[in-house]
Protein backbone atom coordinates (compact mmCIF):
# COMPACT_ATOMS: atom_id res chain seq x y z
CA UNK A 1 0.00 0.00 0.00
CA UNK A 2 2.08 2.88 -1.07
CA UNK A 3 2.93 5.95 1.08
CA UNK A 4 1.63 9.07 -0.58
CA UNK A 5 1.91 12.17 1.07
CA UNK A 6 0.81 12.91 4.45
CA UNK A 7 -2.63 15.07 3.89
CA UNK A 8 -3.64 12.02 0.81
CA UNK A 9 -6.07 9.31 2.02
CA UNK A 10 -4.72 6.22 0.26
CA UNK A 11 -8.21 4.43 1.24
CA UNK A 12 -10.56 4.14 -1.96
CA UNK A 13 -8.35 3.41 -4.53
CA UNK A 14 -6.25 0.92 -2.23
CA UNK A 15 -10.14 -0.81 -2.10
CA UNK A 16 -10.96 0.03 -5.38
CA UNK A 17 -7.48 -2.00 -6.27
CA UNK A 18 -8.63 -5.51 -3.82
CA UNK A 19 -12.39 -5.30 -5.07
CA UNK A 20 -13.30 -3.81 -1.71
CA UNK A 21 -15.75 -1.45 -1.05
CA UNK A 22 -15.99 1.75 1.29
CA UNK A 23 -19.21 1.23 2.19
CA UNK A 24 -19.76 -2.64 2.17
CA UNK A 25 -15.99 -4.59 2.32
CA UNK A 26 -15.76 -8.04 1.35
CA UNK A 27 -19.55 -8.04 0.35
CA UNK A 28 -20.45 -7.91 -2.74
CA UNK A 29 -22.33 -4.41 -3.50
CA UNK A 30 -25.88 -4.83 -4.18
CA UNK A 31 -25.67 -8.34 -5.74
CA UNK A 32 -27.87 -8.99 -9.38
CA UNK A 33 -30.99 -11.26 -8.96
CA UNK A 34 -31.31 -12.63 -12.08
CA UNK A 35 -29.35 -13.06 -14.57
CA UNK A 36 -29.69 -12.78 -18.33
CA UNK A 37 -32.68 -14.52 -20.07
CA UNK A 38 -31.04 -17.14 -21.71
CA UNK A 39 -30.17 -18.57 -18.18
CA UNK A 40 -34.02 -18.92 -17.07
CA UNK A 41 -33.76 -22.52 -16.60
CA UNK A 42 -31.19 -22.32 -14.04
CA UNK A 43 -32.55 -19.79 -12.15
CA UNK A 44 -36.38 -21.60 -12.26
CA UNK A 45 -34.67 -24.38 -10.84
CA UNK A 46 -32.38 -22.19 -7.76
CA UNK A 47 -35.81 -20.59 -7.18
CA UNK A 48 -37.34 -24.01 -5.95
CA UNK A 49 -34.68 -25.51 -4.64
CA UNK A 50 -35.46 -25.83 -1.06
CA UNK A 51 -38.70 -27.92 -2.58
CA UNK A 52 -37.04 -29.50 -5.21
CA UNK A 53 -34.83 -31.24 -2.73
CA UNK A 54 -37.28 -32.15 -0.02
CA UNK A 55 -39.71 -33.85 -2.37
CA UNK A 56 -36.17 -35.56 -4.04
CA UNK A 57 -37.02 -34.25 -7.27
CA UNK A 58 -34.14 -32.10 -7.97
CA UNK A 59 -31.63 -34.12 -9.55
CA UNK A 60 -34.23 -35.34 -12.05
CA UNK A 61 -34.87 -31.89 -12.83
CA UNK A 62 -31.18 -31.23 -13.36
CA UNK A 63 -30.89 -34.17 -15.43
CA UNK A 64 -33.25 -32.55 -17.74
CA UNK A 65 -31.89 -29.16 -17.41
CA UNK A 66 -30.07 -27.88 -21.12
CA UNK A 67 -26.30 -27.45 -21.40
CA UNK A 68 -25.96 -23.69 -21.74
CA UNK A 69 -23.12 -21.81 -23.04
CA UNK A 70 -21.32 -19.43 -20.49
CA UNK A 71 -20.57 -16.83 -23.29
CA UNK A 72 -23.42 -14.78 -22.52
CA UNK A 73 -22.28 -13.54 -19.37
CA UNK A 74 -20.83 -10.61 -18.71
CA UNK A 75 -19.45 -9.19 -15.97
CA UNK A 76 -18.11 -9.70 -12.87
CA UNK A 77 -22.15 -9.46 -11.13
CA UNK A 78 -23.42 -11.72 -13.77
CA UNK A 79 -20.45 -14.50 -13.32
CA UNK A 80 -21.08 -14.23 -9.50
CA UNK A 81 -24.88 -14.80 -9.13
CA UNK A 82 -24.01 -17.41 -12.00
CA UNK A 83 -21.64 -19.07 -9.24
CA UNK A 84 -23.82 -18.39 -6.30
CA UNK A 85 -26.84 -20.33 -8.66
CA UNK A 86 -24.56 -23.10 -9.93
CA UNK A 87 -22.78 -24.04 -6.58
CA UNK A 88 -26.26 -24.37 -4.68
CA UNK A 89 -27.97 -26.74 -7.56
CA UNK A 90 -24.54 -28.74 -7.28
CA UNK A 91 -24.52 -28.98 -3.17
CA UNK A 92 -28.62 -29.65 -3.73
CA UNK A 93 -27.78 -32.46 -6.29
CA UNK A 94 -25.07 -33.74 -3.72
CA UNK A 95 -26.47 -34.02 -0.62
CA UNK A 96 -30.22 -34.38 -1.86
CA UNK A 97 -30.30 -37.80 -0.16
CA UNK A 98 -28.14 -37.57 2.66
CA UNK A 99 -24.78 -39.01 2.88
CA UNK A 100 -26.04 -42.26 2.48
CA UNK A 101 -27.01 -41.34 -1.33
CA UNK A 102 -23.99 -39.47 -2.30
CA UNK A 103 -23.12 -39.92 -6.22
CA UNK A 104 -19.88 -39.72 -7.90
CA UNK A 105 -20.10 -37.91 -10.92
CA UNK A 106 -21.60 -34.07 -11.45
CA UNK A 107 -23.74 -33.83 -14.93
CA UNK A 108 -22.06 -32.60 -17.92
CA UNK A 109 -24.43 -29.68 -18.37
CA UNK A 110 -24.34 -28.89 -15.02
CA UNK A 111 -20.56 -29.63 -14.04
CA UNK A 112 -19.12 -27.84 -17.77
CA UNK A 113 -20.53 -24.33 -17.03
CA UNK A 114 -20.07 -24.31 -13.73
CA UNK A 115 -16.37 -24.79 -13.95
CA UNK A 116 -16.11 -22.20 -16.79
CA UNK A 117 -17.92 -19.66 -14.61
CA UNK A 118 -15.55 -20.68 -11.74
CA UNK A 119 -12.22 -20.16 -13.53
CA UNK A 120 -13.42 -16.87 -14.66
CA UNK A 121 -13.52 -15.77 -11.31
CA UNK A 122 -10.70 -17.64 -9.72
CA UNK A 123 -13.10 -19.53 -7.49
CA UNK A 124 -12.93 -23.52 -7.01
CA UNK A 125 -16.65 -25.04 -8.28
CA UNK A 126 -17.70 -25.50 -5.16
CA UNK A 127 -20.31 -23.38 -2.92
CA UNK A 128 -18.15 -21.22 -0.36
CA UNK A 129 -18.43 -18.31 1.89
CA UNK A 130 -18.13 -16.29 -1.22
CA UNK A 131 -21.36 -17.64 -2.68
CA UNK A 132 -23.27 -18.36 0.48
CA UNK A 133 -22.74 -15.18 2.50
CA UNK A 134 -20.83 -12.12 0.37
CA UNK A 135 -22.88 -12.47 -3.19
CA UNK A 136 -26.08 -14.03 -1.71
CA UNK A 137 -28.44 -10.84 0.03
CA UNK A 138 -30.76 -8.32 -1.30
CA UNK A 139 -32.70 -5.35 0.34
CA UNK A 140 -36.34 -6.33 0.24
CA UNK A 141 -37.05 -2.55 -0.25
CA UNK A 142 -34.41 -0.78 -2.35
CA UNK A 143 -34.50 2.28 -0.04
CA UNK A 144 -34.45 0.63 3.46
CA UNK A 145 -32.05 -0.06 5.88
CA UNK A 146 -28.94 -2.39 5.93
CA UNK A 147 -31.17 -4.73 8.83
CA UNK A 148 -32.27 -8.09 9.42
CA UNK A 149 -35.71 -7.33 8.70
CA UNK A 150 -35.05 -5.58 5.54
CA UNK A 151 -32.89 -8.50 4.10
CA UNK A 152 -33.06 -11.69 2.26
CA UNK A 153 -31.45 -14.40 0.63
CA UNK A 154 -31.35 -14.77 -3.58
CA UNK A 155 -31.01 -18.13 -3.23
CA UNK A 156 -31.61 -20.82 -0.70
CA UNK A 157 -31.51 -24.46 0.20
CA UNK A 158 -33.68 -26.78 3.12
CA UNK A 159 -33.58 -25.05 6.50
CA UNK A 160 -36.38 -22.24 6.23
CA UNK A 161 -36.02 -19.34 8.48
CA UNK A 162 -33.16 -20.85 10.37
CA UNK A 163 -30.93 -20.95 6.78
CA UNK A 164 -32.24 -17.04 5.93
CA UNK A 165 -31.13 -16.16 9.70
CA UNK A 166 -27.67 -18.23 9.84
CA UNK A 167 -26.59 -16.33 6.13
CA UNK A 168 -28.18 -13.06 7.13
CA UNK A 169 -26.46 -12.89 10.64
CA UNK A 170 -22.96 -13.61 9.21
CA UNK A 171 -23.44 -10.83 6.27
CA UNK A 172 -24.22 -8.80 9.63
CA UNK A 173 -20.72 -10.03 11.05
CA UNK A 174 -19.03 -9.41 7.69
CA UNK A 175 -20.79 -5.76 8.18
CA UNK A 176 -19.85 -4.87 11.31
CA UNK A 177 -16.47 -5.14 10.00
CA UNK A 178 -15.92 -2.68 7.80
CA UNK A 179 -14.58 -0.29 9.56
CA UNK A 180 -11.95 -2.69 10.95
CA UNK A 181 -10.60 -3.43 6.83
CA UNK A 182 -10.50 0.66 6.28
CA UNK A 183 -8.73 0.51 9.82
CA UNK A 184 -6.06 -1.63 8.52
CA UNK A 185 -5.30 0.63 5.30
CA UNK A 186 -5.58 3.81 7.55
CA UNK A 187 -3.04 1.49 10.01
CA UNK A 188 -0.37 0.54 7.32
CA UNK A 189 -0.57 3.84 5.65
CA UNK A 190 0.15 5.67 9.24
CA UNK A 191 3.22 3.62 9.78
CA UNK A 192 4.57 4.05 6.44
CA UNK A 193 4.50 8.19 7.19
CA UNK A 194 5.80 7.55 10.84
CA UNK A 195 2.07 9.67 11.69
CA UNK A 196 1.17 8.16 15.66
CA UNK A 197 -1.67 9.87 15.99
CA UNK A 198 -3.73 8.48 12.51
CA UNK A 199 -2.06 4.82 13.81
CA UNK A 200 -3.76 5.27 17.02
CA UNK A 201 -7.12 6.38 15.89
CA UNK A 202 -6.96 3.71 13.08
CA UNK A 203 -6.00 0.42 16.02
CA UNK A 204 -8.95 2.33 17.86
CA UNK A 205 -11.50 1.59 15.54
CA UNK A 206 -10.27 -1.31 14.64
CA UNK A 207 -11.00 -2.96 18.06
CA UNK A 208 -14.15 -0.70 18.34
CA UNK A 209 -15.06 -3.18 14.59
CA UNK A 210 -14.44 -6.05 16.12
CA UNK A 211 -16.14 -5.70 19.30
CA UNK A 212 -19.30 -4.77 16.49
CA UNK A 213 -18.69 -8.13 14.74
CA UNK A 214 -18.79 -10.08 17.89
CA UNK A 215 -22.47 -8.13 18.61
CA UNK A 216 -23.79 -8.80 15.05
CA UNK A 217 -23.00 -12.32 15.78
CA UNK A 218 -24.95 -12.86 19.18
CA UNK A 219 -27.91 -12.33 16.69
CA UNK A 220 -27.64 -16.08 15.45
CA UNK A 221 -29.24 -16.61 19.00
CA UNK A 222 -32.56 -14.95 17.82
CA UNK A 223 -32.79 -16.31 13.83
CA UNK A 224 -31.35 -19.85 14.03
CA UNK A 225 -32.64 -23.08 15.69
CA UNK A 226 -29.51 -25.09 16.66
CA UNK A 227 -31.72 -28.09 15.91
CA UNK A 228 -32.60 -27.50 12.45
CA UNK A 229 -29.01 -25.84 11.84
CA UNK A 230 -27.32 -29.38 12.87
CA UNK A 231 -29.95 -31.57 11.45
CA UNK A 232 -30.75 -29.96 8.05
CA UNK A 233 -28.47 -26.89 6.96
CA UNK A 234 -24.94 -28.28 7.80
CA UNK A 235 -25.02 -30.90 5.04
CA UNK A 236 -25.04 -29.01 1.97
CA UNK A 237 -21.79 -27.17 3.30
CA UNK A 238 -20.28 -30.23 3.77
CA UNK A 239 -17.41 -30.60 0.75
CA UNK A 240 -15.62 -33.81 -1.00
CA UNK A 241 -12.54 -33.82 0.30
CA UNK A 242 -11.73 -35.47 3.54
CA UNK A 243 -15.32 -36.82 4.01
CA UNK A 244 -15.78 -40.44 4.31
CA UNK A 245 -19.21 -39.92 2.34
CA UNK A 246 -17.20 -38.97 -1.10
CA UNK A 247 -14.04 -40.20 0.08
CA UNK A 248 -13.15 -40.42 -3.81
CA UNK A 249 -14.16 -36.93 -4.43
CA UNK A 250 -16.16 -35.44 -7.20
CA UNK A 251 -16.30 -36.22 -11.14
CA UNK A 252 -16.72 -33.16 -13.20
CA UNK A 253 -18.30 -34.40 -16.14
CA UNK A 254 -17.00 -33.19 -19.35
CA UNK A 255 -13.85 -31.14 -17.48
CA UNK A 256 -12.28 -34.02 -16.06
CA UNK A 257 -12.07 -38.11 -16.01
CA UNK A 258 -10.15 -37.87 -12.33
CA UNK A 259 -12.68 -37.19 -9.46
CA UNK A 260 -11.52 -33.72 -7.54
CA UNK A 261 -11.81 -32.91 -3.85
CA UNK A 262 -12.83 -29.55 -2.83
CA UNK A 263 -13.68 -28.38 1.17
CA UNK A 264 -16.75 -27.10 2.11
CA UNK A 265 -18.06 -23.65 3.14
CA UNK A 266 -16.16 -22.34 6.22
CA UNK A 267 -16.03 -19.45 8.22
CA UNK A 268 -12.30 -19.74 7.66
CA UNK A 269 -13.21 -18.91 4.37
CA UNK A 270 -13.98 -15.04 5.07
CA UNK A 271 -11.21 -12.60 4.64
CA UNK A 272 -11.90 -10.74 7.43
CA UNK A 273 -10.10 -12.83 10.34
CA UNK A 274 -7.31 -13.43 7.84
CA UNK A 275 -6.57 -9.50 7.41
CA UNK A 276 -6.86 -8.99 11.22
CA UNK A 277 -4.21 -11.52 12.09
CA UNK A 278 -1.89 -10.28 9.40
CA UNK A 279 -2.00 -7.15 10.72
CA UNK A 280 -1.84 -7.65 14.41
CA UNK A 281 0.92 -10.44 13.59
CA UNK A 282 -0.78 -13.20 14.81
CA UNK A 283 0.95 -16.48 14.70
CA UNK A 284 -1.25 -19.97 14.68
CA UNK A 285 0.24 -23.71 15.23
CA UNK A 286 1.71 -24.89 12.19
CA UNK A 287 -1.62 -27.07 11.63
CA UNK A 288 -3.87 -24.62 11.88
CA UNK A 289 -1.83 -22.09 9.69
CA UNK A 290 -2.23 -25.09 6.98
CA UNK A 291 -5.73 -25.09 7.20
CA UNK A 292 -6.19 -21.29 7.47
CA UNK A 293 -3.79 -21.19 4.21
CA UNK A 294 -5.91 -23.55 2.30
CA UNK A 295 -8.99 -21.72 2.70
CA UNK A 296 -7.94 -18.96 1.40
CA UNK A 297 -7.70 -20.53 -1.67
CA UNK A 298 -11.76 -20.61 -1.62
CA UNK A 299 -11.52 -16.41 -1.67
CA UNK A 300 -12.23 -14.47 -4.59
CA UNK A 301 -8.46 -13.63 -5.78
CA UNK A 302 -8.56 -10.01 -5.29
CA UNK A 303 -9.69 -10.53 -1.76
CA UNK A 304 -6.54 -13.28 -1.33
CA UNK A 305 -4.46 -10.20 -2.74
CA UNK A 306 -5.21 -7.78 0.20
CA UNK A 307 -4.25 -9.95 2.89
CA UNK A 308 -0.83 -11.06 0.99
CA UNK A 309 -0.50 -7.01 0.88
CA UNK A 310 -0.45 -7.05 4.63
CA UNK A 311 1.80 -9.45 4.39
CA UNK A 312 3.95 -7.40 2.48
CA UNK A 313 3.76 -4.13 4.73
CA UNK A 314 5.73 -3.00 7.54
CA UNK A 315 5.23 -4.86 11.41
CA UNK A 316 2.90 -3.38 12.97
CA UNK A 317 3.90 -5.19 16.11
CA UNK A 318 7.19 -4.37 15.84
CA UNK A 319 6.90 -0.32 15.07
CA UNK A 320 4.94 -0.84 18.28
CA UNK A 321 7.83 -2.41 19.96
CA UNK A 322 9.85 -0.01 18.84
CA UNK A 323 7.83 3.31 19.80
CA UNK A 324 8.20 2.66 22.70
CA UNK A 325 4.65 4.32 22.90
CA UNK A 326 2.23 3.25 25.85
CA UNK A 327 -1.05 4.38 24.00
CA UNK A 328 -0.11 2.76 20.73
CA UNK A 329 0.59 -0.81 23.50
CA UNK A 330 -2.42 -0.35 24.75
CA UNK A 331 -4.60 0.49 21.41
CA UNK A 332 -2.76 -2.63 20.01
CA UNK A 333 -3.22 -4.81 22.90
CA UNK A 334 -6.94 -3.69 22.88
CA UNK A 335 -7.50 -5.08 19.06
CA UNK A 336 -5.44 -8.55 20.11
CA UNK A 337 -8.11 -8.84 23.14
CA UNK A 338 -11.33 -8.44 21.07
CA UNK A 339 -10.49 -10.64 18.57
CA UNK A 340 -9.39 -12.96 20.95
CA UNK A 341 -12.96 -12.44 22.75
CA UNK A 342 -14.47 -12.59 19.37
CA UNK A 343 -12.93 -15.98 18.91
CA UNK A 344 -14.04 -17.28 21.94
CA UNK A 345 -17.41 -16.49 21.54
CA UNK A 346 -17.37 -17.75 18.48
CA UNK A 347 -16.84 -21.16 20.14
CA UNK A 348 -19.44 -20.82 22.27
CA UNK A 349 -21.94 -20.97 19.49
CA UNK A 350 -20.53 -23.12 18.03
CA UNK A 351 -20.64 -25.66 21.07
CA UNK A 352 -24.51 -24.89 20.88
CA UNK A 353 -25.07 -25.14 16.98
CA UNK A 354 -23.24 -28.61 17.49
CA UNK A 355 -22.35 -30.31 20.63
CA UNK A 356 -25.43 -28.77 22.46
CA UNK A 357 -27.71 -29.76 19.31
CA UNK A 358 -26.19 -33.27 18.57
CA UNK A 359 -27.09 -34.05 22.45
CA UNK A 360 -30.77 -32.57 21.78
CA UNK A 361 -31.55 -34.18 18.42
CA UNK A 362 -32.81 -37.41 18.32
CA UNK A 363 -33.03 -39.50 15.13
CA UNK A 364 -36.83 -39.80 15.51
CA UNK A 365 -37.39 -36.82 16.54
CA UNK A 366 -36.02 -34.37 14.40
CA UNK A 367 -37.01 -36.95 11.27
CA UNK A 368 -40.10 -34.51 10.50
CA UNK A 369 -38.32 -31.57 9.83
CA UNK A 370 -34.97 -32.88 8.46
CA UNK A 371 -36.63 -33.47 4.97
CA UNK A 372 -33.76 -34.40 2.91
CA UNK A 373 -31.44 -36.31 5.30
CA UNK A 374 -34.75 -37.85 6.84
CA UNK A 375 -33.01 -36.43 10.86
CA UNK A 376 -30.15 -38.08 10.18
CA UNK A 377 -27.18 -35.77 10.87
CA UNK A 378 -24.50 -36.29 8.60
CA UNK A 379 -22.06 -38.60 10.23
CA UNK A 380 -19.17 -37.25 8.63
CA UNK A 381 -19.02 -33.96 10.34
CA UNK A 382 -19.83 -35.27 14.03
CA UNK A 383 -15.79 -33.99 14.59
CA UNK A 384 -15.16 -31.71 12.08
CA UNK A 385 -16.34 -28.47 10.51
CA UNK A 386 -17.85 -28.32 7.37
CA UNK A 387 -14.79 -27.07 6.24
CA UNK A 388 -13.38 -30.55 7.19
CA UNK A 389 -11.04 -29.02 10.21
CA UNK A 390 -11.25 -30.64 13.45
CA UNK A 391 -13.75 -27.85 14.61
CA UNK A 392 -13.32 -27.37 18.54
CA UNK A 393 -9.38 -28.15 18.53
CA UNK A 394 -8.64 -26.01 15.80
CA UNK A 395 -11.10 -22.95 17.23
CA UNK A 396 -9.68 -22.92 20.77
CA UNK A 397 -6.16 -23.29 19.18
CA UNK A 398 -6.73 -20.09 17.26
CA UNK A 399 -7.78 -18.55 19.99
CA UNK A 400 -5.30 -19.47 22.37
CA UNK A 401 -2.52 -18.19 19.78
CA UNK A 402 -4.35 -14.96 19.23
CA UNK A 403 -4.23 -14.24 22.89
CA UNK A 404 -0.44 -14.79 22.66
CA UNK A 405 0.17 -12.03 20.59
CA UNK A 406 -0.34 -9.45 23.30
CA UNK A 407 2.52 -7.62 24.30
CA UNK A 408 3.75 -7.63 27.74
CA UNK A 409 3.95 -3.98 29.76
């Protein structure tokens, strides 16, 4: 991020440059919801999804869907809803009978444009965080507010108000950060001119972000049922590599003879945390540093870009070090404690979306509501995330090794 001169801001075209945005981040601005006419048939069959797959019918209906031609997109917004449509029919077509009805190969006319669409963006064909959370929302009235109530989904998949709440809640989270990714420009950019004062504003409002993410994410409390979030949603994250369902991974039909593996959604898969610990120098056990690394391969390239600029800038734990400056300890020491109180909490709903929900679901009991997997949890991610990390180790490991980065009076 290069130093300009002192009175310059440096902030919207350094955005601009990562496909960021002032007012919205790593969200996609005002996401299309529909694409171009020729693709009606895939979008009649994303609009009834959640049906489609409940009554079993969708993969007939995607066996009768035409192959269509990708050349008529254009446009980054078109090629992302295109993803966003294409990776739920595929996790739909997946899962639709549980993990006990897995198949092996993806359709030609489904697998063929959906991995054209993918390497135009630099995405793997796969739904991720990307898809489900930063390209997938819409205002319900143009005019109104960024809120819950004024919010919905473009696409969806089995889970009802529970899946609106649990993709609406993290856009909230993803939100709430915004301030925290300017923050970091305004952070780098005050080191670079040696300017204290901007650095100390910019690591205030940077913790004041994250303390916002952490309240944006107590919401899930109020939107999401843990039952129906274990029993039905977490499924169609799941992925084909590292699951025992597909341990052979996936066959793209017509791009590939060789099955491929590709992880599920994760929240490892947002930028957000990623930027934050490259800034605040954060250092994870070499395990989970792997599996951090790997997803962000599932981040839109520009996005992977920023953080590897952090990466690139000057310590901002060491110019602390070095300032010898008690307010900049503090302000820095501040950001290192709400993130690590961030990912703590974080942990604690998870340990109720899954632990507390596994214990409370019984087969029979959740059977009529599960609709697809007939209340049969998927078996596969009883340890793991859906990213296919070993979920509690790695979280409390992360947060354990954010708390180390503190520095000591």
């Amino acid at each position: 991020m290069e130093a300009g001169n002192k009175e310059e801001t440096p902030l919207p075209s350094v955005l601009s440059r990562f496909q960021l945005s002032e007012d919205y981040g790593f969200l996609l601005p005002n996401p299309l919801t529909e694409l171009p006419a020729p693709y009606g048939p895939w979008m009649e069959i994303a609009r009834e999804l959640p049906q489609l797959i409940t009554s079993h019918q969708l993969r007939s209906r995607v066996h009768q869907m035409p192959e269509l031609s990708t050349q008529h997109l254009r446009g980054r917004e078109e090629l992302y809803l295109a993803h966003l449509v294409l990776s739920f029919i595929t996790m739909g077509y997946l899962w639709q009978e549980g993990e006990e009805g897995t198949v092996k190969v993806l359709p030609r006319h489904l697998a063929v444009p959906f991995w054209e669409v993918s390497q135009a963006l630099g995405l793997p064909p796969i739904l991720s965080h990307a898809d489900f959370v930063l390209a997938n929302w819409r205002r319900k009235d143009p005019s109104g507010p960024l809120e819950i109530e004024n919010l919905d989904t473009i696409i969806s998949l089995p889970g009802g108000e529970s899946l609106r709440g649990f993709i609406l809640v993290t856009f909230l989270v993803e939100k709430a950060a915004v301030p925290g990714i300017k923050a970091i420009v305004q952070a780098i950019h005050a080191i670079q001119q040696l300017d204290e004062e901007t650095l100390h504003q910019a690591l205030q409002g940077l913790a004041t972000a994250i303390g916002a993410m952490g309240k944006a994410l107590q919401r899930m409390h109020d939107y999401v049922d843990p039952a129906v979030f274990y029993a039905v949603i977490r499924i169609f994250l799941s992925g084909w590599k590292d699951n025992p369902a597909m341990p052979d991974g996936l066959v793209y039909e017509g791009v590939s003879d060789e099955p491929m593996a590709y992880s599920g959604g994760s929240a490892a898969q947002s930028t957000v945390l990623h930027a934050f610990d490259e800034l605040l120098g954060i250092r994870h056990s070499q395990e989970s540093t792997a599996f951090l690394h790997r997803m962000r391969d599932y981040m839109p390239p520009p996005h992977r870009a920023f953080i590897e600029e952090i990466c690139r800038a000057p310590s901002l734990k060491q110019h602390v070090l070095c300032s010898g400056d008690a307010r900049l300890r503090v302000a820095f020491n501040r950001c290192v404690a709400a993130l690590a109180d961030f990912r703590s909490y974080h942990i604690s709903v998870v340990t109720k979306y899954i632990a507390v929900a596994k214990a409370k679901v019984g087969w029979a009991e959740a059977g009529g509501r599960a609709g697809p997997v007939a209340g049969r949890p998927p078996a596969a991610l009883e340890a793991k995330g859906t990213g296919g990390s070993h979920i509690f180790s790695f979280l409390k490991s992360v947060r354990d090794t954010t708390r180390d980065g503190l520095i000591s009076a």
